[in-house]
PDB file of N, CA and C in Angstrom:
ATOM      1  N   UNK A   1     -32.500  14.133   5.253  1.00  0.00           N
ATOM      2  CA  UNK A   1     -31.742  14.110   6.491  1.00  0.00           C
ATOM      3  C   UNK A   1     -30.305  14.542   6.197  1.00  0.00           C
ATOM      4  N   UNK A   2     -29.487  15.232   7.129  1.00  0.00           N
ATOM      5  CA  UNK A   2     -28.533  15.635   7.025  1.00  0.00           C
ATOM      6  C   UNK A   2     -26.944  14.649   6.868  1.00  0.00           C
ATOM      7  N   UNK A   3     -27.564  14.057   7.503  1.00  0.00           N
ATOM      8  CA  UNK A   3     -26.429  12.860   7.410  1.00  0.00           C
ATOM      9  C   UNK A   3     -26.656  11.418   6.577  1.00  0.00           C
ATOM     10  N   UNK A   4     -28.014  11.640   5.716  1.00  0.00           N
ATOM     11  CA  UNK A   4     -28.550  10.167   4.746  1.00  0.00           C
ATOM     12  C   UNK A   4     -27.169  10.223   3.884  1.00  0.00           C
ATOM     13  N   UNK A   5     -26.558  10.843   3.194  1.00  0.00           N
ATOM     14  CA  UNK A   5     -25.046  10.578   2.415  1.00  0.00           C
ATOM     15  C   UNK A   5     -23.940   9.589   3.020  1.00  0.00           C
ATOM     16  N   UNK A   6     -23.742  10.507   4.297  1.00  0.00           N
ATOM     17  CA  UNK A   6     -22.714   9.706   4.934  1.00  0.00           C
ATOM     18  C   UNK A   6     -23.131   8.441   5.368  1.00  0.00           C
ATOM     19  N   UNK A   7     -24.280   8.065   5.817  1.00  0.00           N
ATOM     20  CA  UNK A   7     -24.777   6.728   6.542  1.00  0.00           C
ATOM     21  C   UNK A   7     -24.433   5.730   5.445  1.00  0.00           C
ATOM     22  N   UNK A   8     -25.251   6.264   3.649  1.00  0.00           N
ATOM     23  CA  UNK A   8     -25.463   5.616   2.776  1.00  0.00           C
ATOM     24  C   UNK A   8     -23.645   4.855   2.149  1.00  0.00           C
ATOM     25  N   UNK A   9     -22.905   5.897   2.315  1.00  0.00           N
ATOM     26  CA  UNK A   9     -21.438   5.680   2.412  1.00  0.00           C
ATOM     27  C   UNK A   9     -20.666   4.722   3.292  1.00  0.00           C
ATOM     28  N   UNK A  10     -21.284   4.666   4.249  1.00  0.00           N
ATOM     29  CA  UNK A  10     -20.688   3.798   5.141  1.00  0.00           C
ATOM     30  C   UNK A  10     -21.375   2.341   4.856  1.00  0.00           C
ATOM     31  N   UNK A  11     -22.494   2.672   4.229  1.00  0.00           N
ATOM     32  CA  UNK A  11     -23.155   1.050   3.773  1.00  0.00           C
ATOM     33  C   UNK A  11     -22.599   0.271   2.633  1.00  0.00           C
ATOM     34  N   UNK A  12     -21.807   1.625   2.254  1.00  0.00           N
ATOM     35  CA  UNK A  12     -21.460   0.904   0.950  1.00  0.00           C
ATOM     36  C   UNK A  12     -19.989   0.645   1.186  1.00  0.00           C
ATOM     37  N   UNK A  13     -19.286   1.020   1.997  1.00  0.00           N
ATOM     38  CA  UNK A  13     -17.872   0.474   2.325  1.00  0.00           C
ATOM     39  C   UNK A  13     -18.382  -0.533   3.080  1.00  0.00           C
ATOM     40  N   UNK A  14     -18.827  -0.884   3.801  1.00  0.00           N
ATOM     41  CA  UNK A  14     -19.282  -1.900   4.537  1.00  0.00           C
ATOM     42  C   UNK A  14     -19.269  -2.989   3.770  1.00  0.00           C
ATOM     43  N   UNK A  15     -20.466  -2.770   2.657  1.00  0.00           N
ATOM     44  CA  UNK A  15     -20.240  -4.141   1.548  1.00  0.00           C
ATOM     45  C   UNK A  15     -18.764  -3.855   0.896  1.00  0.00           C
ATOM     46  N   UNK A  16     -18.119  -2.855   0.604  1.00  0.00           N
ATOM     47  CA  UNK A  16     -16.569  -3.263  -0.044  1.00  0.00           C
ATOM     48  C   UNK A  16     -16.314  -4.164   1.281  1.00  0.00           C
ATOM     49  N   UNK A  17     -15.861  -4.035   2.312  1.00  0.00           N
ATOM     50  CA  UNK A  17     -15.245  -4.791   3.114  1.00  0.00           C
ATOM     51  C   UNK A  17     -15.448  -6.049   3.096  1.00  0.00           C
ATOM     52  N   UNK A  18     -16.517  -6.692   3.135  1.00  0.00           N
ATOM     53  CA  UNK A  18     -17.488  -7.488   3.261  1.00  0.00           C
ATOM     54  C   UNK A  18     -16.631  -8.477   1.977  1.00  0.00           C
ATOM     55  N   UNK A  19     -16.763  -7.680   1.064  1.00  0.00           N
ATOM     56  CA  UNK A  19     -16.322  -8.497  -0.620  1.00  0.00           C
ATOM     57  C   UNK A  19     -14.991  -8.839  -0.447  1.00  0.00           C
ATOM     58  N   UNK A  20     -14.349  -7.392   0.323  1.00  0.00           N
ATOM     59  CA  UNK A  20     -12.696  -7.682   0.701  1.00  0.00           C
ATOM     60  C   UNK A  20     -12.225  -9.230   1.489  1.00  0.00           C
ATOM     61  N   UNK A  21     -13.169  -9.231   2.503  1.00  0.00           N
ATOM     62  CA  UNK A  21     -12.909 -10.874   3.292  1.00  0.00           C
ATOM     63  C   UNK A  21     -13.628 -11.536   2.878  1.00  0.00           C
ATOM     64  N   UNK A  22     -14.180 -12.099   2.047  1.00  0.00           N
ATOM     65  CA  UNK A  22     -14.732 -13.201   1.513  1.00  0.00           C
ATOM     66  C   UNK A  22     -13.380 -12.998  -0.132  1.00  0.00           C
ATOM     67  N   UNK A  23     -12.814 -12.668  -0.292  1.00  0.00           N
ATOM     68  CA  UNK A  23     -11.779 -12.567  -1.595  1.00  0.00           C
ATOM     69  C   UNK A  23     -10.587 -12.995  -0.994  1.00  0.00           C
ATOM     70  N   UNK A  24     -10.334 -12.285   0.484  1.00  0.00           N
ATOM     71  CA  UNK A  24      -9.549 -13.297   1.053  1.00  0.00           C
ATOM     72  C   UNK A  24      -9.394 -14.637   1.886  1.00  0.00           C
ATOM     73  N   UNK A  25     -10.518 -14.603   2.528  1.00  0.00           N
ATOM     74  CA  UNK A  25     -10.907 -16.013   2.529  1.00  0.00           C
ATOM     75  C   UNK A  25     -10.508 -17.414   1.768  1.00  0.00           C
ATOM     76  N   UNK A  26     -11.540 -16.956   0.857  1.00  0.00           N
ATOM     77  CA  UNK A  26     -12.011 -17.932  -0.488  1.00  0.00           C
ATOM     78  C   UNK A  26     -10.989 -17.844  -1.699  1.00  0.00           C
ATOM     79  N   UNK A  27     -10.308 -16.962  -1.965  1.00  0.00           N
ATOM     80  CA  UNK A  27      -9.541 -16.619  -3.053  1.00  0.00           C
ATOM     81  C   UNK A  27      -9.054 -18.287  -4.003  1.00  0.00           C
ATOM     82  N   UNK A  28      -8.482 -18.111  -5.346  1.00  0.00           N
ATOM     83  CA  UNK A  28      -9.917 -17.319  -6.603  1.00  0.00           C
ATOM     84  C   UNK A  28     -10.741 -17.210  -6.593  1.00  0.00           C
ATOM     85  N   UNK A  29     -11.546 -16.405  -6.011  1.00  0.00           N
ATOM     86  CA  UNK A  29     -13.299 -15.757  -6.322  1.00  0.00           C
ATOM     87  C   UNK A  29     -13.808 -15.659  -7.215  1.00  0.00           C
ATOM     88  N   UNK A  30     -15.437 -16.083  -8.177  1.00  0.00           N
ATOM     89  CA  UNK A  30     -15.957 -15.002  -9.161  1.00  0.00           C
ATOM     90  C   UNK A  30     -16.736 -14.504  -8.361  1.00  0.00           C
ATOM     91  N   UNK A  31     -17.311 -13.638  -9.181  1.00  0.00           N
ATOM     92  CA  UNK A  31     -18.594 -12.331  -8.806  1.00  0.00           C
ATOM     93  C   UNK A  31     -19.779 -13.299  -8.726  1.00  0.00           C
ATOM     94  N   UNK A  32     -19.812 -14.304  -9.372  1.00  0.00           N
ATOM     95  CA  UNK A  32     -21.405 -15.508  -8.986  1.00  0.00           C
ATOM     96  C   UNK A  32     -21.643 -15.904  -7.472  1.00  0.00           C
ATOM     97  N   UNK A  33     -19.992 -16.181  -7.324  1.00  0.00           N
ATOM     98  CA  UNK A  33     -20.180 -17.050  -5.873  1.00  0.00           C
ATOM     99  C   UNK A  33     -19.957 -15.965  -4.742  1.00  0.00           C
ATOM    100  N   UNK A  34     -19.075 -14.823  -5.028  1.00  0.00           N
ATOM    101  CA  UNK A  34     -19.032 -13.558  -3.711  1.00  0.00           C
ATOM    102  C   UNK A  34     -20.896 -13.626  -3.651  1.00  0.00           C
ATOM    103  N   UNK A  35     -21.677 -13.004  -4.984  1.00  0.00           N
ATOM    104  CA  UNK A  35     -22.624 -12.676  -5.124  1.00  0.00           C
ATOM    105  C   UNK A  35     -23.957 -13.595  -4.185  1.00  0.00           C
ATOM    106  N   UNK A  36     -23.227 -14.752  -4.191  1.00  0.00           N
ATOM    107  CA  UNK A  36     -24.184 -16.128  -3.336  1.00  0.00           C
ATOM    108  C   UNK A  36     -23.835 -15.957  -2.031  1.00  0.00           C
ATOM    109  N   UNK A  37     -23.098 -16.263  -1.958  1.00  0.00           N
ATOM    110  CA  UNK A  37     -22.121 -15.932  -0.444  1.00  0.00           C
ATOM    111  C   UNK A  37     -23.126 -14.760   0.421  1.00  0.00           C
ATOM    112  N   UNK A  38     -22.952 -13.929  -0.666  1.00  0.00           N
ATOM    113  CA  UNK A  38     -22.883 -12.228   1.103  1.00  0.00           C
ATOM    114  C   UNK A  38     -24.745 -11.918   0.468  1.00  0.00           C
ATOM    115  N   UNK A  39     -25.387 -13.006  -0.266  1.00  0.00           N
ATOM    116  CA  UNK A  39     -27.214 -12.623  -0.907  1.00  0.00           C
ATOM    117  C   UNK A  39     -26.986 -11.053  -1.036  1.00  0.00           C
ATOM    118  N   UNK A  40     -26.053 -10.812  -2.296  1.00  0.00           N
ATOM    119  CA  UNK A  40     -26.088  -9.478  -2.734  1.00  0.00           C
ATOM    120  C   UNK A  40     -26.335  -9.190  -4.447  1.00  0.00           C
ATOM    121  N   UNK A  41     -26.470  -8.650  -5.234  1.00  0.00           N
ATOM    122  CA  UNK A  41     -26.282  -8.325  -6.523  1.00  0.00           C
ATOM    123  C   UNK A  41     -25.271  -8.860  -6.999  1.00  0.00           C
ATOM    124  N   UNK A  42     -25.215  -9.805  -8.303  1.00  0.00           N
ATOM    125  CA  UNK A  42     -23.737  -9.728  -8.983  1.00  0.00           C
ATOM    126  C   UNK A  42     -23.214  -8.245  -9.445  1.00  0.00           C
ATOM    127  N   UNK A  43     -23.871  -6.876  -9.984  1.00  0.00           N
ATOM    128  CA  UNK A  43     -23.440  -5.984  -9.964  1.00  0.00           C
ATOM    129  C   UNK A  43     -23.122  -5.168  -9.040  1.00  0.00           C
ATOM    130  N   UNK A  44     -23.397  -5.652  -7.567  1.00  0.00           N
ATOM    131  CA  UNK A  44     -23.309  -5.001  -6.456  1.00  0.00           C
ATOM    132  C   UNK A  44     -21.361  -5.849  -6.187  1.00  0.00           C
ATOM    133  N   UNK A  45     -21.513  -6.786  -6.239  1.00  0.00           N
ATOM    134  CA  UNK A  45     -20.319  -7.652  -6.435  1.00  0.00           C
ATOM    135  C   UNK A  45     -19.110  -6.833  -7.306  1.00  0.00           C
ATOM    136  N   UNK A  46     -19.527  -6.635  -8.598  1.00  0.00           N
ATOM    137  CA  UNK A  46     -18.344  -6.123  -9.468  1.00  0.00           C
ATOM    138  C   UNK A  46     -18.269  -5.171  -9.374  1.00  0.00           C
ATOM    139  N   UNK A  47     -19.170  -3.900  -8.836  1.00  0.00           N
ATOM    140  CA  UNK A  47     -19.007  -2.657  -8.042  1.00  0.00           C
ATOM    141  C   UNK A  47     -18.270  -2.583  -7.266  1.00  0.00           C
ATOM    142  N   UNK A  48     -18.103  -3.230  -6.171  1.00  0.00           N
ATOM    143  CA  UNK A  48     -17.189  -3.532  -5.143  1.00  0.00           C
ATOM    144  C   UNK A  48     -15.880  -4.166  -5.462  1.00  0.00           C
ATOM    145  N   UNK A  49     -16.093  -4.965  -6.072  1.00  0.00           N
ATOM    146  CA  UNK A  49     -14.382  -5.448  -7.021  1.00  0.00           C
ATOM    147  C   UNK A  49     -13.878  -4.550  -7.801  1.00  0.00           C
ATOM    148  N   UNK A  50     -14.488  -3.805  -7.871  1.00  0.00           N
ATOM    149  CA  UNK A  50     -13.745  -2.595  -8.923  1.00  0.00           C
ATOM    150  C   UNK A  50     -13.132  -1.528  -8.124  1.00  0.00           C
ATOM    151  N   UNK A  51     -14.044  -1.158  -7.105  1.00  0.00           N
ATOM    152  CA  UNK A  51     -13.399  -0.479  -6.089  1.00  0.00           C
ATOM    153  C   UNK A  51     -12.024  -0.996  -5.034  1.00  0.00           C
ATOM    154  N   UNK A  52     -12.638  -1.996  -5.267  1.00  0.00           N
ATOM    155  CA  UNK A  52     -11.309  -2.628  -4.200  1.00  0.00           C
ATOM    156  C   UNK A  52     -10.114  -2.556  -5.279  1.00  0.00           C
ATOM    157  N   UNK A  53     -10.315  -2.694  -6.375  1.00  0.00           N
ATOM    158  CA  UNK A  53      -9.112  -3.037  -7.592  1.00  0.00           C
ATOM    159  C   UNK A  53      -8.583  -1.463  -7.530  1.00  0.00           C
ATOM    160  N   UNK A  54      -9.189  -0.444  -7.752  1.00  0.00           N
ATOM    161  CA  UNK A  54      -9.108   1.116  -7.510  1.00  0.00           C
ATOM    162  C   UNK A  54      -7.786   0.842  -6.555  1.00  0.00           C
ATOM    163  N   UNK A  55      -8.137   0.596  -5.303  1.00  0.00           N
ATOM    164  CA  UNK A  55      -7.575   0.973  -4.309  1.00  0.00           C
ATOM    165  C   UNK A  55      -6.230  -0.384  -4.145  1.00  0.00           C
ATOM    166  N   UNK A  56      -6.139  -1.061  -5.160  1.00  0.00           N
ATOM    167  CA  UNK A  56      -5.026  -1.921  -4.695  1.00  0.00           C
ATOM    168  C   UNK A  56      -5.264  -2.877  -3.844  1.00  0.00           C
ATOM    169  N   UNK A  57      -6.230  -3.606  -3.745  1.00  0.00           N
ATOM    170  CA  UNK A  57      -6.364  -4.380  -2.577  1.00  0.00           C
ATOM    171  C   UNK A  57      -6.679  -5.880  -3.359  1.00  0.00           C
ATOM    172  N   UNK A  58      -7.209  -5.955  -4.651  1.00  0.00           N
ATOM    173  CA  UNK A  58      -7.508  -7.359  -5.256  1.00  0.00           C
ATOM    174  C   UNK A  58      -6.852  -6.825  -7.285  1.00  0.00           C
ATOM    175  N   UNK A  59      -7.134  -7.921  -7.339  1.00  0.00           N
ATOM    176  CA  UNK A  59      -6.871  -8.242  -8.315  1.00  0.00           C
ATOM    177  C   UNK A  59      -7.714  -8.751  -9.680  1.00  0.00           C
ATOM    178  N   UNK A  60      -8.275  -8.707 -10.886  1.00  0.00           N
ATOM    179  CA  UNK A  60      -8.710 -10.168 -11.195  1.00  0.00           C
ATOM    180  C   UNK A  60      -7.614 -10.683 -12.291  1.00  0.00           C
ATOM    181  N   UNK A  61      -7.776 -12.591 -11.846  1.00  0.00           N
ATOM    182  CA  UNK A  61      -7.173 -13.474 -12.460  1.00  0.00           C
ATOM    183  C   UNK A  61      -8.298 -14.330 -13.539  1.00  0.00           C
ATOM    184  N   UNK A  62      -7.900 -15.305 -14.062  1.00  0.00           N
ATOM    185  CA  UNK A  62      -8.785 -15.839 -14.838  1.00  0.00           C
ATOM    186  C   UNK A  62      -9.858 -17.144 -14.478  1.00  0.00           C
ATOM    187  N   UNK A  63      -9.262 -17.158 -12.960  1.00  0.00           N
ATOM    188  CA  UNK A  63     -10.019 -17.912 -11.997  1.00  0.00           C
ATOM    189  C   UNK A  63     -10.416 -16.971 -11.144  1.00  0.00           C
ATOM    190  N   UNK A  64     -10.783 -15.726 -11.099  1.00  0.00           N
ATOM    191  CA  UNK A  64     -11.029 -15.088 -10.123  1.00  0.00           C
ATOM    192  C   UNK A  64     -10.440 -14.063  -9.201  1.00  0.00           C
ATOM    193  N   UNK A  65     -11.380 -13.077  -8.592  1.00  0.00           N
ATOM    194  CA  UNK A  65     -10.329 -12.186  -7.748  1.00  0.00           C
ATOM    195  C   UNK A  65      -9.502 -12.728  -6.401  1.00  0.00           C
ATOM    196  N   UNK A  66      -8.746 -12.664  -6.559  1.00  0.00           N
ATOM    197  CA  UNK A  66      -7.504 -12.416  -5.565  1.00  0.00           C
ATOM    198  C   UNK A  66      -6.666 -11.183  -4.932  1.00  0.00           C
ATOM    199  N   UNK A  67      -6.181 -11.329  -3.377  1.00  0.00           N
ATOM    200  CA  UNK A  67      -5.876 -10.339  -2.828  1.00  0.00           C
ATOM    201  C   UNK A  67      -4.542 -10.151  -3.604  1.00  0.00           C
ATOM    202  N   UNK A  68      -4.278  -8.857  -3.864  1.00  0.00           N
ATOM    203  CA  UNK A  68      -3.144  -8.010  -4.667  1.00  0.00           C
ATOM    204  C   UNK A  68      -1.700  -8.141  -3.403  1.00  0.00           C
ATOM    205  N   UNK A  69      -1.244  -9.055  -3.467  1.00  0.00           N
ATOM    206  CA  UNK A  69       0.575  -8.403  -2.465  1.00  0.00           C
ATOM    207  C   UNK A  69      -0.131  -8.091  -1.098  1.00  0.00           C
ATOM    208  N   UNK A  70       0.475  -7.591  -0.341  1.00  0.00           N
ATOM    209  CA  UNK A  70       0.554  -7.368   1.216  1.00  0.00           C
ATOM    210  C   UNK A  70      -0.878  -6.396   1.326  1.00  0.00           C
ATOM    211  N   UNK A  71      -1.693  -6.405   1.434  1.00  0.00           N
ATOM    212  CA  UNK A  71      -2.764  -5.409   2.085  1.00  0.00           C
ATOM    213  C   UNK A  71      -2.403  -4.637   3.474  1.00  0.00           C
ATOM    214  N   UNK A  72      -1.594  -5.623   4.217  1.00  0.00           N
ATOM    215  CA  UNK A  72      -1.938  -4.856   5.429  1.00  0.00           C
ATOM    216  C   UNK A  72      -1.714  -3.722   5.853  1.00  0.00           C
ATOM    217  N   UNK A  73      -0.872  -2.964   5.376  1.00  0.00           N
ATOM    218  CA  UNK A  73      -0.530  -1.587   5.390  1.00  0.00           C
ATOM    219  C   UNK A  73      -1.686  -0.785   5.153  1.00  0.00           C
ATOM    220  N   UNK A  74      -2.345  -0.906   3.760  1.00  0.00           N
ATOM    221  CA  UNK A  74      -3.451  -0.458   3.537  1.00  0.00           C
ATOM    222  C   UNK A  74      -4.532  -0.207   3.893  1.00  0.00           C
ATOM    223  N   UNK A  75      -4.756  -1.658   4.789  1.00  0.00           N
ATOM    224  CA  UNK A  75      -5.624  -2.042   5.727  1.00  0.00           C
ATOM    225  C   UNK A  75      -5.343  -1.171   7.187  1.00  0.00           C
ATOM    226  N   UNK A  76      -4.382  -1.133   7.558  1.00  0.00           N
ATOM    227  CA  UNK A  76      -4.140  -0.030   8.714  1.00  0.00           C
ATOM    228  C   UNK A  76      -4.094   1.119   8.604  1.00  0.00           C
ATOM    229  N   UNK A  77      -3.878   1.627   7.305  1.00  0.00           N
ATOM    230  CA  UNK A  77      -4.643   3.236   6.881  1.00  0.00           C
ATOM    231  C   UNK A  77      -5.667   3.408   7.276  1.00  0.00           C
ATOM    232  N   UNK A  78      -6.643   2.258   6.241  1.00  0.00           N
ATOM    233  CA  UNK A  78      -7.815   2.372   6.775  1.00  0.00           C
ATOM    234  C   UNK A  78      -8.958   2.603   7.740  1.00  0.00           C
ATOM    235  N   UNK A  79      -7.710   1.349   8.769  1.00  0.00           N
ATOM    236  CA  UNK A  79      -8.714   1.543  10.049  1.00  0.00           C
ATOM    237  C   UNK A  79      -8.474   2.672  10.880  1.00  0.00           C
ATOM    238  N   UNK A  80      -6.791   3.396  10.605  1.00  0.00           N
ATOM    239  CA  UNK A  80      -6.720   4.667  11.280  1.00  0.00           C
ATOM    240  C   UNK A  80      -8.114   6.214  10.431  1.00  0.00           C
ATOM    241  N   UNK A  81      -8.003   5.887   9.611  1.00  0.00           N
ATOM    242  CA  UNK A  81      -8.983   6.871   9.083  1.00  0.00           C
ATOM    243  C   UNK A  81     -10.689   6.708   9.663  1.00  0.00           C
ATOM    244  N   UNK A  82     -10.878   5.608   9.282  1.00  0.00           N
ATOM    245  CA  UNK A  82     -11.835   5.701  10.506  1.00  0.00           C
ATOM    246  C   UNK A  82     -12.144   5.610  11.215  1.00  0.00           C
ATOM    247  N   UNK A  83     -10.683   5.737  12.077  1.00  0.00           N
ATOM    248  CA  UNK A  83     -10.732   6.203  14.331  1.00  0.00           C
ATOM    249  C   UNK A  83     -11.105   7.555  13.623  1.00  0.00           C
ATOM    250  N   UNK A  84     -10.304   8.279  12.851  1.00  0.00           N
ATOM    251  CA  UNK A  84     -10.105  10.001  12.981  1.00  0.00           C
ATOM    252  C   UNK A  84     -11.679  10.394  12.390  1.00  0.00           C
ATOM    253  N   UNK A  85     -12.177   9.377  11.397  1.00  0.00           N
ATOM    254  CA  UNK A  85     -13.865   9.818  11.365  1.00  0.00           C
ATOM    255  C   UNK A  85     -14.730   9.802  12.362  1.00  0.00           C
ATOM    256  N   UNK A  86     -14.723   8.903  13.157  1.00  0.00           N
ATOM    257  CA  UNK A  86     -15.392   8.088  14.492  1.00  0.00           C
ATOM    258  C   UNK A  86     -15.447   9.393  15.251  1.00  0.00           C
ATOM    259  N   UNK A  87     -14.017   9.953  15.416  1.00  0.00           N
ATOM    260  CA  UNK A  87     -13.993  11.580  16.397  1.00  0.00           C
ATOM    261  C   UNK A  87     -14.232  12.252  15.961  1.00  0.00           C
ATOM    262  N   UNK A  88     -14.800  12.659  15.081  1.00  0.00           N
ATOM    263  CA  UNK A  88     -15.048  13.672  13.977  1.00  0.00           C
ATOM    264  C   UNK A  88     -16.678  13.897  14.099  1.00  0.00           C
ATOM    265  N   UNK A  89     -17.038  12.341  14.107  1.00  0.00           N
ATOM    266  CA  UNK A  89     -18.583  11.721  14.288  1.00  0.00           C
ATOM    267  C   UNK A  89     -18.829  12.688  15.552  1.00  0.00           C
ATOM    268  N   UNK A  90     -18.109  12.009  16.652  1.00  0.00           N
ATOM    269  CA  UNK A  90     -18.179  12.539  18.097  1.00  0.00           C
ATOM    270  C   UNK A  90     -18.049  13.822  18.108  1.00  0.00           C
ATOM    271  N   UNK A  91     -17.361  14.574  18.180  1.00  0.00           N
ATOM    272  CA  UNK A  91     -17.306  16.314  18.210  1.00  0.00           C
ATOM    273  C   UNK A  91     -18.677  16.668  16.957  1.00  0.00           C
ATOM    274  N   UNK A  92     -18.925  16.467  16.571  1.00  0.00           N
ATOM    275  CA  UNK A  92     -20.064  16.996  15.632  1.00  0.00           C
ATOM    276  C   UNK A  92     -21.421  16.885  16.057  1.00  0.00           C
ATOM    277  N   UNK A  93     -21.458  15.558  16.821  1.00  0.00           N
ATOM    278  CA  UNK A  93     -22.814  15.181  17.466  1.00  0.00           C
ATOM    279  C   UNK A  93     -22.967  16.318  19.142  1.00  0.00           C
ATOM    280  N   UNK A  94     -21.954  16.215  19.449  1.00  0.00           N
ATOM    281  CA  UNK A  94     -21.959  17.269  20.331  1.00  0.00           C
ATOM    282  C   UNK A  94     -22.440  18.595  20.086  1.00  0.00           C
ATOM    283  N   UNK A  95     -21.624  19.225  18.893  1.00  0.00           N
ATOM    284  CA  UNK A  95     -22.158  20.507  18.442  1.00  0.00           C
ATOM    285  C   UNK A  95     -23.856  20.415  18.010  1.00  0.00           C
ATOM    286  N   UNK A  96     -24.433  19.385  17.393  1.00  0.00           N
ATOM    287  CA  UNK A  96     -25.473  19.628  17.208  1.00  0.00           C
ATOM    288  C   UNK A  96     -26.705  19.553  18.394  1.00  0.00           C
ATOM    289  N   UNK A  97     -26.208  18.306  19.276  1.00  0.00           N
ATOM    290  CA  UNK A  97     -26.960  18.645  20.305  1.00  0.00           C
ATOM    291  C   UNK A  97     -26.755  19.956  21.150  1.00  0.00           C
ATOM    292  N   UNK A  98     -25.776  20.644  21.037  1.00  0.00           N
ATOM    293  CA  UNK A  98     -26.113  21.802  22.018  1.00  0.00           C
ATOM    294  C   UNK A  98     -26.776  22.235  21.323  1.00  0.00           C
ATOM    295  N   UNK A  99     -27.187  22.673  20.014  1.00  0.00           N
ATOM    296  CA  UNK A  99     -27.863  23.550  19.282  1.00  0.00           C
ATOM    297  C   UNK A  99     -29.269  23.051  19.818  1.00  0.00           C
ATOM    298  N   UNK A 100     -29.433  21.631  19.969  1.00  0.00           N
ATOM    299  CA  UNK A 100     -30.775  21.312  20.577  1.00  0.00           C
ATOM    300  C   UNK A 100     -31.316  21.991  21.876  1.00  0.00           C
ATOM    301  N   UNK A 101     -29.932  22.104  22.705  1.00  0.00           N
ATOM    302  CA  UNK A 101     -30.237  22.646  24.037  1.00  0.00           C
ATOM    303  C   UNK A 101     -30.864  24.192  24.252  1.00  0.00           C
TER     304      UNK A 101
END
């Protein structure tokens, strides 16, 4: 399918997010208890903590991950990037259905 990448992408930010509020939530986190919490992989867990660490958003301490300084900025990147995907979504689905027509 043409779009199985992107869907599969969005499943997997989905679980970053997912790891993101339960780290802030709960903070000190380990990867055992995110991992209990959201019934996911502990390597699905430190996948996602690693990414979030990538991007500045956590941390790890020796009790666990914690949110890194102010997120919210970051966090409003975010959600502006995917309004501008969302329309992107929209004008594309259009083009393909006319091709249907």
């Amino acid at each position: 399918m043409l779009t199985e990448r992107i869907y599969n992408e969005l499943n997997l930010l989905s679980r970053h997010v997912k790891v993101l509020q339960i780290v802030k939530e709960y903070q000190p986190i380990g990867i055992v208890r995110i991992s209990n919490m959201l019934e996911i992989g502990e390597h699905e867990v430190r996948h996602s903590l690693g990414i979030l660490e990538e991007a500045g958003l956590v941390k790890p301490t020796p009790n666990g991950a914690v949110i890194k300084g102010n997120i919210k900025e970051e966090l409003i990147r975010s959600a502006e990037v995917l309004d501008d995907l969302s329309n992107t979504a929209k004008v594309l689905k259009k083009e393909i259905l006319r091709m249907v027509i």
